[in-house]
C-alpha atoms as a PDB file:
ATOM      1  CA  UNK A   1       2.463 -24.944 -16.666  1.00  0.00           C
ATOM      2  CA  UNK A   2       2.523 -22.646 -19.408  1.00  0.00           C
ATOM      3  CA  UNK A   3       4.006 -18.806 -18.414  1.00  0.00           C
ATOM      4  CA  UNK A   4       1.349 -15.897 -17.530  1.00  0.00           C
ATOM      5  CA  UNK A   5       1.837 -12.583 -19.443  1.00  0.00           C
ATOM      6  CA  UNK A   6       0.930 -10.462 -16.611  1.00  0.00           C
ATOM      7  CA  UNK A   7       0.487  -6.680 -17.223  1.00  0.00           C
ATOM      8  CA  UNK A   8       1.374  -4.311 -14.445  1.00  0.00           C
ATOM      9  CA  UNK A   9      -1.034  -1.094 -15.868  1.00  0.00           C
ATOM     10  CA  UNK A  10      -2.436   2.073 -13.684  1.00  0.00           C
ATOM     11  CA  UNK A  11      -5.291   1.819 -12.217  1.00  0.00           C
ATOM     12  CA  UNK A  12      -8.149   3.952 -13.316  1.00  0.00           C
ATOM     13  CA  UNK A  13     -11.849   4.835 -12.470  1.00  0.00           C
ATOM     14  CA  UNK A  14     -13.284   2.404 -14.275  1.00  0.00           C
ATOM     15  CA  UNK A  15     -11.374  -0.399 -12.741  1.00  0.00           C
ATOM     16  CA  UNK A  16     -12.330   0.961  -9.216  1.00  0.00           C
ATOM     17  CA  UNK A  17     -15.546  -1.832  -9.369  1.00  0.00           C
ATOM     18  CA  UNK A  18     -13.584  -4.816 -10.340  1.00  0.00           C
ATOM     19  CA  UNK A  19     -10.753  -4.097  -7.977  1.00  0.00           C
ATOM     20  CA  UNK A  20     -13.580  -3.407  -4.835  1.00  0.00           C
ATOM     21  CA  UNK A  21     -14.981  -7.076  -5.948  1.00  0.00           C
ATOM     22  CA  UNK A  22     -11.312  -8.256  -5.821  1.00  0.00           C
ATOM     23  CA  UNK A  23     -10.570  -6.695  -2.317  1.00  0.00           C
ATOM     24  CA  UNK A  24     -14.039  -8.257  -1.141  1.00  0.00           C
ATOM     25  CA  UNK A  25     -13.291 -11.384  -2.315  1.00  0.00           C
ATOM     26  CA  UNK A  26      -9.810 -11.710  -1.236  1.00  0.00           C
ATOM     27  CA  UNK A  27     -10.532  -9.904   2.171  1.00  0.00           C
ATOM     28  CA  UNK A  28     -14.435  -9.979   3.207  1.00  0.00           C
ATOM     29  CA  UNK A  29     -15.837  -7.387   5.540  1.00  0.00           C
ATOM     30  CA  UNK A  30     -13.570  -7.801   8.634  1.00  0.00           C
ATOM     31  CA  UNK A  31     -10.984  -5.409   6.166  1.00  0.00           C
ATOM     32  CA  UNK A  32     -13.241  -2.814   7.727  1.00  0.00           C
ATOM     33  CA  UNK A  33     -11.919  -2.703  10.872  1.00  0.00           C
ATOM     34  CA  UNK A  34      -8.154  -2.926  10.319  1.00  0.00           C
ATOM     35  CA  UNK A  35      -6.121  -0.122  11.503  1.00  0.00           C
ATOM     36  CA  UNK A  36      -4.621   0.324   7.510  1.00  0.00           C
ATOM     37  CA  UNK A  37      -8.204   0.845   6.117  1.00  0.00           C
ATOM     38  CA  UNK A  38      -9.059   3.429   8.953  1.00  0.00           C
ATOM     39  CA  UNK A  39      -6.194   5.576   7.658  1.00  0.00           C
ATOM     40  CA  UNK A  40      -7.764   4.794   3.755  1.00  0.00           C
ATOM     41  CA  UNK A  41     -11.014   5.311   4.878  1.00  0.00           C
ATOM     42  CA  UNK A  42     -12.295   8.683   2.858  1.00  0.00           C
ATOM     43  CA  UNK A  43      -9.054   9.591   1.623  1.00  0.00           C
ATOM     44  CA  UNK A  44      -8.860   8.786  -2.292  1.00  0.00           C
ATOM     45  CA  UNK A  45      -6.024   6.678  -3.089  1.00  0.00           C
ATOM     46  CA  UNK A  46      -3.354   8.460  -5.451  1.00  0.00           C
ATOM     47  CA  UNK A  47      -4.372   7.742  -9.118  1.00  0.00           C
ATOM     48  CA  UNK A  48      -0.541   8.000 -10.169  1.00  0.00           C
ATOM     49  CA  UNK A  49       0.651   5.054  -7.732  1.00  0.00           C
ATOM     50  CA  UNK A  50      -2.124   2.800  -7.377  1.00  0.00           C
ATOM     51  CA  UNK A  51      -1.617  -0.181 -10.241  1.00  0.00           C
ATOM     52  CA  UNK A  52      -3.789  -2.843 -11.393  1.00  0.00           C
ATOM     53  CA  UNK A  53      -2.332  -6.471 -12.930  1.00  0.00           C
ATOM     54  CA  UNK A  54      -4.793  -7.839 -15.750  1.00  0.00           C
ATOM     55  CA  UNK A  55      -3.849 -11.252 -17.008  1.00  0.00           C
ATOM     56  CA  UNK A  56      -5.853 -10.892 -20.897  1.00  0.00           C
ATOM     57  CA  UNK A  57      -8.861  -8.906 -19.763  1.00  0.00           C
ATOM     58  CA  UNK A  58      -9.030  -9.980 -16.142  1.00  0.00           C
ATOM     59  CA  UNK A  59      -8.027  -7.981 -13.485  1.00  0.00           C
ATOM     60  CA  UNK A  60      -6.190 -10.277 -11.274  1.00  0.00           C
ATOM     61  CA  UNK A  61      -4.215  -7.538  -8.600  1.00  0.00           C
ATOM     62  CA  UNK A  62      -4.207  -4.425  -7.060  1.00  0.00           C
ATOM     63  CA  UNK A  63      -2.161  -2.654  -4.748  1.00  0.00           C
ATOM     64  CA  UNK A  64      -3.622   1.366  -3.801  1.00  0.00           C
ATOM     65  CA  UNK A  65      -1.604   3.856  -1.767  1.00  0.00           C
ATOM     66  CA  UNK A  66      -3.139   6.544   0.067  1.00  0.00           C
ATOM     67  CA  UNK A  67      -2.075   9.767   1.249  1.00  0.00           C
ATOM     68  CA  UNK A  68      -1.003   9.859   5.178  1.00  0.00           C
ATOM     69  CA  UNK A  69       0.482  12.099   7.936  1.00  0.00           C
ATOM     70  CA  UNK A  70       3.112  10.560  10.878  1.00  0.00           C
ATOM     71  CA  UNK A  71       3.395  13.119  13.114  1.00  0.00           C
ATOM     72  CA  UNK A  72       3.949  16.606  10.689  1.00  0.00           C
ATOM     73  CA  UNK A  73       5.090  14.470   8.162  1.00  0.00           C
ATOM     74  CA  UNK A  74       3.688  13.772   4.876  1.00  0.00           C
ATOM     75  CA  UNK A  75       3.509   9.911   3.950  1.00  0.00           C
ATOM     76  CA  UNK A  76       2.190   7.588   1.885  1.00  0.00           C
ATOM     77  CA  UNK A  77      -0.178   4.445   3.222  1.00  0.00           C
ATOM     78  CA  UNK A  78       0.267   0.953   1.339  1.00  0.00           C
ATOM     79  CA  UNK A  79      -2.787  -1.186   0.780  1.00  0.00           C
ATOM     80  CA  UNK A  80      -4.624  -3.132   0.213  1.00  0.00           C
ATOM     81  CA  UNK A  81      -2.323  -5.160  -2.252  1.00  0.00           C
ATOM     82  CA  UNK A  82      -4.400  -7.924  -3.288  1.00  0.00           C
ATOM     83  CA  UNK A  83      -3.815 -10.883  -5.477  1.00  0.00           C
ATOM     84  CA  UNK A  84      -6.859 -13.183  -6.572  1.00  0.00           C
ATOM     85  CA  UNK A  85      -6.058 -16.580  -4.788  1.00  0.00           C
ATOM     86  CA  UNK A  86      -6.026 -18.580  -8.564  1.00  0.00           C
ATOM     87  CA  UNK A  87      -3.034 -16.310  -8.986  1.00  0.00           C
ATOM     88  CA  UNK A  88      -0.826 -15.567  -6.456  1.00  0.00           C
ATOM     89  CA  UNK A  89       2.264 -17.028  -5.899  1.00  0.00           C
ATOM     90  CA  UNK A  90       3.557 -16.016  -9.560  1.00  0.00           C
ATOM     91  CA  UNK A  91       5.356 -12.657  -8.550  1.00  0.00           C
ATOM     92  CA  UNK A  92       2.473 -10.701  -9.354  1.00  0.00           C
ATOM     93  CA  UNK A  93       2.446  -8.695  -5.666  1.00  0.00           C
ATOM     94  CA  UNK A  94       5.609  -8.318  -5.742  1.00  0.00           C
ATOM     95  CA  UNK A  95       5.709  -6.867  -8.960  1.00  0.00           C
ATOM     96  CA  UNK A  96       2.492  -4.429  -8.277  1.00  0.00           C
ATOM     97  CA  UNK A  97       4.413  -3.062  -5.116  1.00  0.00           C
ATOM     98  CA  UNK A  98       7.524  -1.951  -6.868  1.00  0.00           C
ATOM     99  CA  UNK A  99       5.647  -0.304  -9.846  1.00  0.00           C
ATOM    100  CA  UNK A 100       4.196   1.242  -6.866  1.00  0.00           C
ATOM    101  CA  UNK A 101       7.117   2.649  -5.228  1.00  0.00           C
ATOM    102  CA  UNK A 102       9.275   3.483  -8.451  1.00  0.00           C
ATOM    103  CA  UNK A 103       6.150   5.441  -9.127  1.00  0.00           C
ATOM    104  CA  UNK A 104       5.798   7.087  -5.775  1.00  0.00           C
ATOM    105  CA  UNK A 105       9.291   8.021  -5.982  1.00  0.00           C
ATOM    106  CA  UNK A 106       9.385   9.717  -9.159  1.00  0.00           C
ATOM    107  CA  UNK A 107       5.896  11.755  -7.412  1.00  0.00           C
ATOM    108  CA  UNK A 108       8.253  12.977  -5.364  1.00  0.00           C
ATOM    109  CA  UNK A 109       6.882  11.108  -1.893  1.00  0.00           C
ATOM    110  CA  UNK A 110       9.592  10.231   0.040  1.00  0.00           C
ATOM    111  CA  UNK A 111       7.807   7.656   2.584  1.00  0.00           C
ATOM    112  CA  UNK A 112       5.378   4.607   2.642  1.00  0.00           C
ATOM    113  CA  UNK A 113       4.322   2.927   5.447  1.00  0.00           C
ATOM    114  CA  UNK A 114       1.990  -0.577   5.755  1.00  0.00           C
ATOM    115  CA  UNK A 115       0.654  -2.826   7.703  1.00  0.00           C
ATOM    116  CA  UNK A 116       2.457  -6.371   6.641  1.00  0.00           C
ATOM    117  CA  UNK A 117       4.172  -9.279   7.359  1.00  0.00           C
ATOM    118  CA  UNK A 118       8.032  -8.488   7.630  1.00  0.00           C
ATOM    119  CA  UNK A 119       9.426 -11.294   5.707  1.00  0.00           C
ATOM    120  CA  UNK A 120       7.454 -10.466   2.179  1.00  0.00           C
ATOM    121  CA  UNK A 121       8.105  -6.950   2.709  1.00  0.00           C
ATOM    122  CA  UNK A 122      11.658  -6.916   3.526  1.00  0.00           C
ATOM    123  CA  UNK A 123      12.928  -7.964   0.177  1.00  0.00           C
ATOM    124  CA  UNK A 124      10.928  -5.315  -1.529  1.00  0.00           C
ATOM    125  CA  UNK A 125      12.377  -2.364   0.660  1.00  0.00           C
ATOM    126  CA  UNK A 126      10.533  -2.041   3.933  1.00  0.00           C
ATOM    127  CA  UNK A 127      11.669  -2.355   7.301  1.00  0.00           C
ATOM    128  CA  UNK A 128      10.069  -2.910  10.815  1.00  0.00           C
ATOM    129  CA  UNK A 129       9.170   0.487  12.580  1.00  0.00           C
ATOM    130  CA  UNK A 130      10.408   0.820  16.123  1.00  0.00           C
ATOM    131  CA  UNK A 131       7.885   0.151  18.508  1.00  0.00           C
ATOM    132  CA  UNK A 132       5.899   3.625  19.772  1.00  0.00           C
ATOM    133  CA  UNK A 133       7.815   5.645  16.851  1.00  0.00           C
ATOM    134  CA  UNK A 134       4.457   5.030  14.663  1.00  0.00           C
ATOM    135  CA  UNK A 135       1.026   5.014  16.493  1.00  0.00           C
ATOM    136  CA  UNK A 136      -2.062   3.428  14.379  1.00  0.00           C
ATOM    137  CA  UNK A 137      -5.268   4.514  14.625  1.00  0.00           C
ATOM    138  CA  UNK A 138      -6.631   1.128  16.230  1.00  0.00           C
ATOM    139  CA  UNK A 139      -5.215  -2.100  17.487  1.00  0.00           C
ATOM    140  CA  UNK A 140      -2.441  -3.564  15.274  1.00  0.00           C
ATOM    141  CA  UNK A 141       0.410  -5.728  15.794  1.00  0.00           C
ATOM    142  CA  UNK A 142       3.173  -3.494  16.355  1.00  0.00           C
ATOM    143  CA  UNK A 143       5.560  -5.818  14.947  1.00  0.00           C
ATOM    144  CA  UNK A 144       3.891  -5.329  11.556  1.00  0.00           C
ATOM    145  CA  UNK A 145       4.664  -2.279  10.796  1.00  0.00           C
ATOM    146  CA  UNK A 146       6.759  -1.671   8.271  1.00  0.00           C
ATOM    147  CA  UNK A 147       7.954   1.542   6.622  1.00  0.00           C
ATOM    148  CA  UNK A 148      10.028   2.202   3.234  1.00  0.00           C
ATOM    149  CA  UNK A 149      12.230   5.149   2.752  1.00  0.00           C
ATOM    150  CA  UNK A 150      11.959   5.846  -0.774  1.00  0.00           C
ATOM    151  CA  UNK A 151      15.046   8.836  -0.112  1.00  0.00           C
ATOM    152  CA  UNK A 152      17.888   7.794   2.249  1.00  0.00           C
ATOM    153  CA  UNK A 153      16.993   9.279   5.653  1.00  0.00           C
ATOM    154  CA  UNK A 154      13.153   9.997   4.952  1.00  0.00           C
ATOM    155  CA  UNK A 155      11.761   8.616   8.157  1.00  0.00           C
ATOM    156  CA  UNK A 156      14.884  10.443  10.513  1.00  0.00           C
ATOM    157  CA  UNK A 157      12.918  12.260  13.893  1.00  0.00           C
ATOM    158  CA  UNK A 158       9.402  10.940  11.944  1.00  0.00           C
ATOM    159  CA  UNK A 159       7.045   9.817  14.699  1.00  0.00           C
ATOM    160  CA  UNK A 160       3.747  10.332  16.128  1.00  0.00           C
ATOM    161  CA  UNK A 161       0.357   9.282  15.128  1.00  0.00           C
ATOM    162  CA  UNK A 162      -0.605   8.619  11.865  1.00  0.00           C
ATOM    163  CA  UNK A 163      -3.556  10.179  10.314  1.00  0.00           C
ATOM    164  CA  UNK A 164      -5.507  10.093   7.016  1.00  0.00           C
ATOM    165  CA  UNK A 165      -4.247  12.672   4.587  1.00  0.00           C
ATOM    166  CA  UNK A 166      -1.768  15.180   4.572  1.00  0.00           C
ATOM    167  CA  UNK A 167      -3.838  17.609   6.759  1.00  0.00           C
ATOM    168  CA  UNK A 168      -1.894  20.612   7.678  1.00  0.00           C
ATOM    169  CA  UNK A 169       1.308  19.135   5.722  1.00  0.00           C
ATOM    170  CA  UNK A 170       1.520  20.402   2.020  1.00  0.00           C
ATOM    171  CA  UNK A 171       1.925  17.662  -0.191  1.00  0.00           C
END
């Protein structure tokens, strides 16, 4: 198998069609009614740490964050990180979510929270979320949820629900 040359670029407004085809494809409509996209749903994903992967021309991955509150505190939301099927399996998430972070970091954010499977995530930073520290706005497996402190001691006394946006919280 000959070796992809993957780029990891920001994503901008003109991608936002191809990577809503991508997330279709990849997810169908039941992504609707996950408890990640209610806290996505009508807040715009930050432009500065929301990345695209384009093998050639083709835009092949995607991973958004959104801005979130737990409890008074001021968070970031992963997701959806989404591979096309032809491709995964070649590093290309994995690479998409720590362009992500680094990125979010240097924005000054200091937390990022998702909705994933612990393994995969682990190895890239996160860590499982007591149960009841974190409360999602809908059903969700509360062994999925996963939170990465992108300063040492970001999520000390964070709990409570977790809304869209910042709200009252200055980002």
């Amino acid at each position: 198998m000959t070796q992809l040359s993957i780029a990891i670029l920001p994503e901008s407004p003109e991608d936002a069609p191809a990577v809503e085809r991508l997330n279709d494809h990849a997810f169908g409509p039941g992504r609707y009614v996950r408890a990640a996209f209610r806290l996505r749903e009508g807040v715009p994903h930050v432009a500065g740490a929301s990345f695209i992967a384009r093998v050639g021309t083709l835009l092949v991955g995607s991973v958004r964050l959104s801005p979130i509150t737990i409890g008074e505190a001021p968070a970031l939301v992963l997701g959806p990180l989404t591979v096309d099927p032809d491709f995964r399996s070649r590093g290309i998430g994995g690479a998409l979510v720590r362009r992500a972070l680094d990125a979010s970091r240097a924005l000054g954010h200091r937390l990022v929270l998702l909705v994933g499977d612990e393994p995969y995530y682990a190895k890239l930073g996160f860590k499982r979320v007591p149960r009841g520290r974190v409360i999602m706005p809908g059903p969700v497996d509360k062994d999925r949820i996963l939170i990465a402190e992108l300063e040492d001691g970001a999520f000390e006394g964070v709990e409570g629900p977790a809304r869209p946006g910042y709200g009252a919280v200055a980002a």
